[in-house]
Structures are given as C-alpha cells and as structure tokens.
C-alpha atoms as a PDB file:
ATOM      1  CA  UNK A   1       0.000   0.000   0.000  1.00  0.00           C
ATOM      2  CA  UNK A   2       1.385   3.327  -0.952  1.00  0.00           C
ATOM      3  CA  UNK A   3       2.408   5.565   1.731  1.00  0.00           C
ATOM      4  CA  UNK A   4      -0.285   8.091   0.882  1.00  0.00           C
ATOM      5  CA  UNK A   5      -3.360   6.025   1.262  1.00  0.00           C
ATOM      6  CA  UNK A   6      -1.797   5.153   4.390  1.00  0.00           C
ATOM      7  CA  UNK A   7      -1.166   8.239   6.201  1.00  0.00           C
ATOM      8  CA  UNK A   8      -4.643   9.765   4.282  1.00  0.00           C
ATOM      9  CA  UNK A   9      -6.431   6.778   6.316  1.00  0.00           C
ATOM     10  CA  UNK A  10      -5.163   7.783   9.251  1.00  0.00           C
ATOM     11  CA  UNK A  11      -5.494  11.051   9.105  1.00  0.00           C
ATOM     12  CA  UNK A  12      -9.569  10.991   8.850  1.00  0.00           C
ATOM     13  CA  UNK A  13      -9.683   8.149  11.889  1.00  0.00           C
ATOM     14  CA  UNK A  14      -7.599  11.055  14.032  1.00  0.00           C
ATOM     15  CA  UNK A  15     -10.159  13.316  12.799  1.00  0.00           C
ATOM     16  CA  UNK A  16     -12.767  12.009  13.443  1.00  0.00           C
ATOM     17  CA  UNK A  17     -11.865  11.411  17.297  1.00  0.00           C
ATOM     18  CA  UNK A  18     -10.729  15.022  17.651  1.00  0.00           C
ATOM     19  CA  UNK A  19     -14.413  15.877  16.105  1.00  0.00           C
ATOM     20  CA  UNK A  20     -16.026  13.094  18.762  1.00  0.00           C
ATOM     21  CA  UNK A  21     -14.609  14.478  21.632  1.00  0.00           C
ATOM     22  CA  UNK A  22     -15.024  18.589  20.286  1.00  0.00           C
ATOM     23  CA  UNK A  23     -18.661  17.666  19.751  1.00  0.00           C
ATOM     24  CA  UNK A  24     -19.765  15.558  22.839  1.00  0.00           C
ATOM     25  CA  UNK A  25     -17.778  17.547  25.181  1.00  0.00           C
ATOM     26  CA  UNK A  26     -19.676  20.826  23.231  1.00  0.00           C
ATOM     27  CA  UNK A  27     -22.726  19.181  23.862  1.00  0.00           C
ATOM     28  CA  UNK A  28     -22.280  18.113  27.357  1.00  0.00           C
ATOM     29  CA  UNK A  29     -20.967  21.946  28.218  1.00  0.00           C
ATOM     30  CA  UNK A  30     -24.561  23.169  26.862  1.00  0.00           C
ATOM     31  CA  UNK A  31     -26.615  20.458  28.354  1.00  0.00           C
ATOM     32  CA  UNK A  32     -25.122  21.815  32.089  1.00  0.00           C
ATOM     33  CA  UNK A  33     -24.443  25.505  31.659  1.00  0.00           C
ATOM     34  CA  UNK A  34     -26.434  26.749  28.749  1.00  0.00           C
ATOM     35  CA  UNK A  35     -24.691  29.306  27.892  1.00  0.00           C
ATOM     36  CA  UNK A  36     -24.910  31.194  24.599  1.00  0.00           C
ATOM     37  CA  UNK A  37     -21.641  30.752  22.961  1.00  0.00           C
ATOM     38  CA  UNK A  38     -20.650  28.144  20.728  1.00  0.00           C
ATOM     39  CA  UNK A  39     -24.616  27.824  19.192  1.00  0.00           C
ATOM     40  CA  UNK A  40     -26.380  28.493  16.171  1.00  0.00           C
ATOM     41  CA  UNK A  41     -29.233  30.702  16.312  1.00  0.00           C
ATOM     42  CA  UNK A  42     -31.944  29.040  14.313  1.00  0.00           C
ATOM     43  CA  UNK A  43     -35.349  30.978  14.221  1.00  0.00           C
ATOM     44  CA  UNK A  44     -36.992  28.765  16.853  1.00  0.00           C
ATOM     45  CA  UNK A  45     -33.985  28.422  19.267  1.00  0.00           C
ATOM     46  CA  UNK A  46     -30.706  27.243  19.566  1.00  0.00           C
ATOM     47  CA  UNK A  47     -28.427  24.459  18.072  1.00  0.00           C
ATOM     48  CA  UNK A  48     -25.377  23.365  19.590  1.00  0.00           C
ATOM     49  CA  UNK A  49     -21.995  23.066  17.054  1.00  0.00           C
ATOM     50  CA  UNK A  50     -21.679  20.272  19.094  1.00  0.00           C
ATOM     51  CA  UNK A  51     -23.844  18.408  16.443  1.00  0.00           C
ATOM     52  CA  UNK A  52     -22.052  20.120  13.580  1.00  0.00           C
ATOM     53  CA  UNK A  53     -18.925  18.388  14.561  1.00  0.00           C
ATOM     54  CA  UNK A  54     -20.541  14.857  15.344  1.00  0.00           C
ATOM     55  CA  UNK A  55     -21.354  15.182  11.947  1.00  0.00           C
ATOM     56  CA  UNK A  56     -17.953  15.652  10.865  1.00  0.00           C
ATOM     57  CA  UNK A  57     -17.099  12.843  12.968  1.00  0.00           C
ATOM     58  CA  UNK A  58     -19.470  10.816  11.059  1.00  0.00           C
ATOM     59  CA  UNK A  59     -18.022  12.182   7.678  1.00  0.00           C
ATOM     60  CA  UNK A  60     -14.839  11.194   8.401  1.00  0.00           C
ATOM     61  CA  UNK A  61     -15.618   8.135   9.887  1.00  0.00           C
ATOM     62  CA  UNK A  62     -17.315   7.337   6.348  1.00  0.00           C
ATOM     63  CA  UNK A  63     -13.954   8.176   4.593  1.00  0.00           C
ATOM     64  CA  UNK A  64     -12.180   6.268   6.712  1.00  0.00           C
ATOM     65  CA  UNK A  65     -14.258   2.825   5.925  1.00  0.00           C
ATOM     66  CA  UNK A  66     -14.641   3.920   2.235  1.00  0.00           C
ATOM     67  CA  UNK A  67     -10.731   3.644   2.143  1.00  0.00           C
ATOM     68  CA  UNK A  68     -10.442   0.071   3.861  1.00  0.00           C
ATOM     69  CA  UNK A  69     -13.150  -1.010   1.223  1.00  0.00           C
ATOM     70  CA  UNK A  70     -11.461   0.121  -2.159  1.00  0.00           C
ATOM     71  CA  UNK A  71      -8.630  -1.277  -0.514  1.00  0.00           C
ATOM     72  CA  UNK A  72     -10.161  -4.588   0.087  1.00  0.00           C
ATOM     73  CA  UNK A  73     -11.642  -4.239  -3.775  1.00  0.00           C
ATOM     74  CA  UNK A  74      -8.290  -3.843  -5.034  1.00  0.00           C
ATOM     75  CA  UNK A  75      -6.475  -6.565  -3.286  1.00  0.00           C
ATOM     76  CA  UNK A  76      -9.464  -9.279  -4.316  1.00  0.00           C
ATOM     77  CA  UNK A  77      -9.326  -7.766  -7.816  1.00  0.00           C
ATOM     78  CA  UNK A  78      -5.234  -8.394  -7.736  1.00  0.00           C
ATOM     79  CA  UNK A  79      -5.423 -11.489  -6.490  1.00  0.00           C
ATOM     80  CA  UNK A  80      -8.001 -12.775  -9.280  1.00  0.00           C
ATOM     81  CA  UNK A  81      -6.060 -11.168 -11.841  1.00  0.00           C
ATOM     82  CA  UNK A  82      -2.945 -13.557 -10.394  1.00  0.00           C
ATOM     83  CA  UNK A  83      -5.387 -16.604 -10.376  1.00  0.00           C
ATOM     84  CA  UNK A  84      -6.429 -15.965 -13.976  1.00  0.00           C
ATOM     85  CA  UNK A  85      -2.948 -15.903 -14.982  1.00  0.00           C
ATOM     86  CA  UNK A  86      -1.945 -18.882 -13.071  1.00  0.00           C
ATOM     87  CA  UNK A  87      -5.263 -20.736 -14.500  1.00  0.00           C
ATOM     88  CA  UNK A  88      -3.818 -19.397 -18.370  1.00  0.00           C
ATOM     89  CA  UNK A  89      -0.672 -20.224 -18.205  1.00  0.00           C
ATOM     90  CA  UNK A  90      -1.122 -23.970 -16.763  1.00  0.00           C
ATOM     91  CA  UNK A  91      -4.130 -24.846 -19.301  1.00  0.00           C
ATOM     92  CA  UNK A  92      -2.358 -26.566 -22.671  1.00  0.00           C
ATOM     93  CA  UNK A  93      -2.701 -25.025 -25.947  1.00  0.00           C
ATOM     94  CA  UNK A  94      -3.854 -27.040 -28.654  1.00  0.00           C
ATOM     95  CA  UNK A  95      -2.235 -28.632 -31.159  1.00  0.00           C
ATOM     96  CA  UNK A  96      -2.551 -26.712 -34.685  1.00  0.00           C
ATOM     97  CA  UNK A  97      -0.541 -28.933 -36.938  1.00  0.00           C
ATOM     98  CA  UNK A  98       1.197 -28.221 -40.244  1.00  0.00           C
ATOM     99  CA  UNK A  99       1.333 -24.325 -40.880  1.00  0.00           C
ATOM    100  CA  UNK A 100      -0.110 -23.231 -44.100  1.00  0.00           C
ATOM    101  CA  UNK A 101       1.851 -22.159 -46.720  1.00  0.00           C
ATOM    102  CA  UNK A 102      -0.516 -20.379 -48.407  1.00  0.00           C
ATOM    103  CA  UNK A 103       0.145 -17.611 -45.419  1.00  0.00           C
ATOM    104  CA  UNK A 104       3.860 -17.965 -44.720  1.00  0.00           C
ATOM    105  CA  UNK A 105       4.950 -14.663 -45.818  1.00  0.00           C
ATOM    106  CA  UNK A 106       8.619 -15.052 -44.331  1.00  0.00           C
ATOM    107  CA  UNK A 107      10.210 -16.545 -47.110  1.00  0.00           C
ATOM    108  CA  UNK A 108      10.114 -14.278 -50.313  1.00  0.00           C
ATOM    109  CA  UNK A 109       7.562 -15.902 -53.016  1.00  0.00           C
ATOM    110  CA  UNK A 110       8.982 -17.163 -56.125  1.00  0.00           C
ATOM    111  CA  UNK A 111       8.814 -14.911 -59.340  1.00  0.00           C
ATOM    112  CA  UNK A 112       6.362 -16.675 -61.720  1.00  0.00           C
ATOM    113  CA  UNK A 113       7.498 -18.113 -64.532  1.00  0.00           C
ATOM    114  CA  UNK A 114       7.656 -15.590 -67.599  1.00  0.00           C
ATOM    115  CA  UNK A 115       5.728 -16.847 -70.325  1.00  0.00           C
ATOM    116  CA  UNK A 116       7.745 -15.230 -72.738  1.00  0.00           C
ATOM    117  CA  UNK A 117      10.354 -16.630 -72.400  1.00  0.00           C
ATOM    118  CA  UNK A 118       8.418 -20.365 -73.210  1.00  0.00           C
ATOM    119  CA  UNK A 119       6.766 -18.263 -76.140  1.00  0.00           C
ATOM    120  CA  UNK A 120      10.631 -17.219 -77.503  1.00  0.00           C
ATOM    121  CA  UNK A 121      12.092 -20.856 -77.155  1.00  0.00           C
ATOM    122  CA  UNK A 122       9.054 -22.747 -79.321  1.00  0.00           C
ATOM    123  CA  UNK A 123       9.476 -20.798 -81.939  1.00  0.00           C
END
C-alpha cells in the first residue's frame, strides 16, 4: 500500500476522534451551563456546534471505511487477476498442426514463370 493512502487513512480516523470528543464535550458543556456561545441561532432556538462536529465525525468516519473497502476491492481484484494468470498459463494449448503455406509470408515468393520466355524458345 502506498504511503499516501496510508497516512490519508489515518489522518480521517484522528479526525474524526478530535471531532467526537469537540462535539460531545460541546454538547455536554450546553446540556449543564447553557450558555450562549458556541450555538447556532436558528429561528426557533438554539443548536449546539456540538452536532455540527458529530457530523464531521461521522463524515470522516465514512472516509475512513470507504478507504479500507477500495482497498479490500483492489487486493481481491489483484489477487483474481494472479489466479487468472496462473489458470492461463497452466491450461495446454492445442495442437494446430502443419502451418499453411498459403500464409507464410517469411520466405520471399517465387517470381512466376515468364511466359515469354516459353513463347521465344518454341518458336
């Protein structure tokens, strides 16, 4: 696996802690103090950005998986691509016989005989 998948996988599981604890601990500050700050002001009341970051979480969280599965995708697809080859290169190939001569174009073909010439010598 190339270093970059690597590190990019990760990268969104650290992320998506750091957005777990940021939102629960945002929501658990509200839920005991409920104080203004840190909320969006929607027309009937308040939101936490608690929940904006648990999505995040989530988001990240979904990267993170999607990764493992293309991963898993491309090893299965690698490894049938290895069996296929195996399978191919252990099944005989048929016998075909004599070659045709009518298509062997590695030998130069034979000028045809001048008629001419048999014309020039019977008379």
């Amino acid at each position: 696996m190339p270093v970059g998948q690597t590190e990019a996988r990760v990268i969104n599981l650290i992320l998506a802690f750091v957005w777990a604890v940021a939102g629960f601990g945002l929501l658990i500050y509200h839920a005991r103090t409920n104080d203004p700050h840190w909320r969006i002001h929607i027309i009937d009341g308040d939101l936490s950005m608690g929940w904006a970051a648990l999505v995040l979480c989530g988001y990240n969280l979904v990267r993170f998986y999607a990764h493992r599965l293309a991963l898993a995708d491309r090893r299965a697809r690698e490894e049938m691509q290895l069996r296929r080859a195996e399978m191919l290169a252990r099944k005989p190939r048929p016998e075909y016989g004599e070659p045709n001569p009518d298509f062997n174009f590695t030998n130069e073909p034979q000028p045809p005989a001048d008629d001419r010439t048999k014309e020039k010598g019977s008379t």
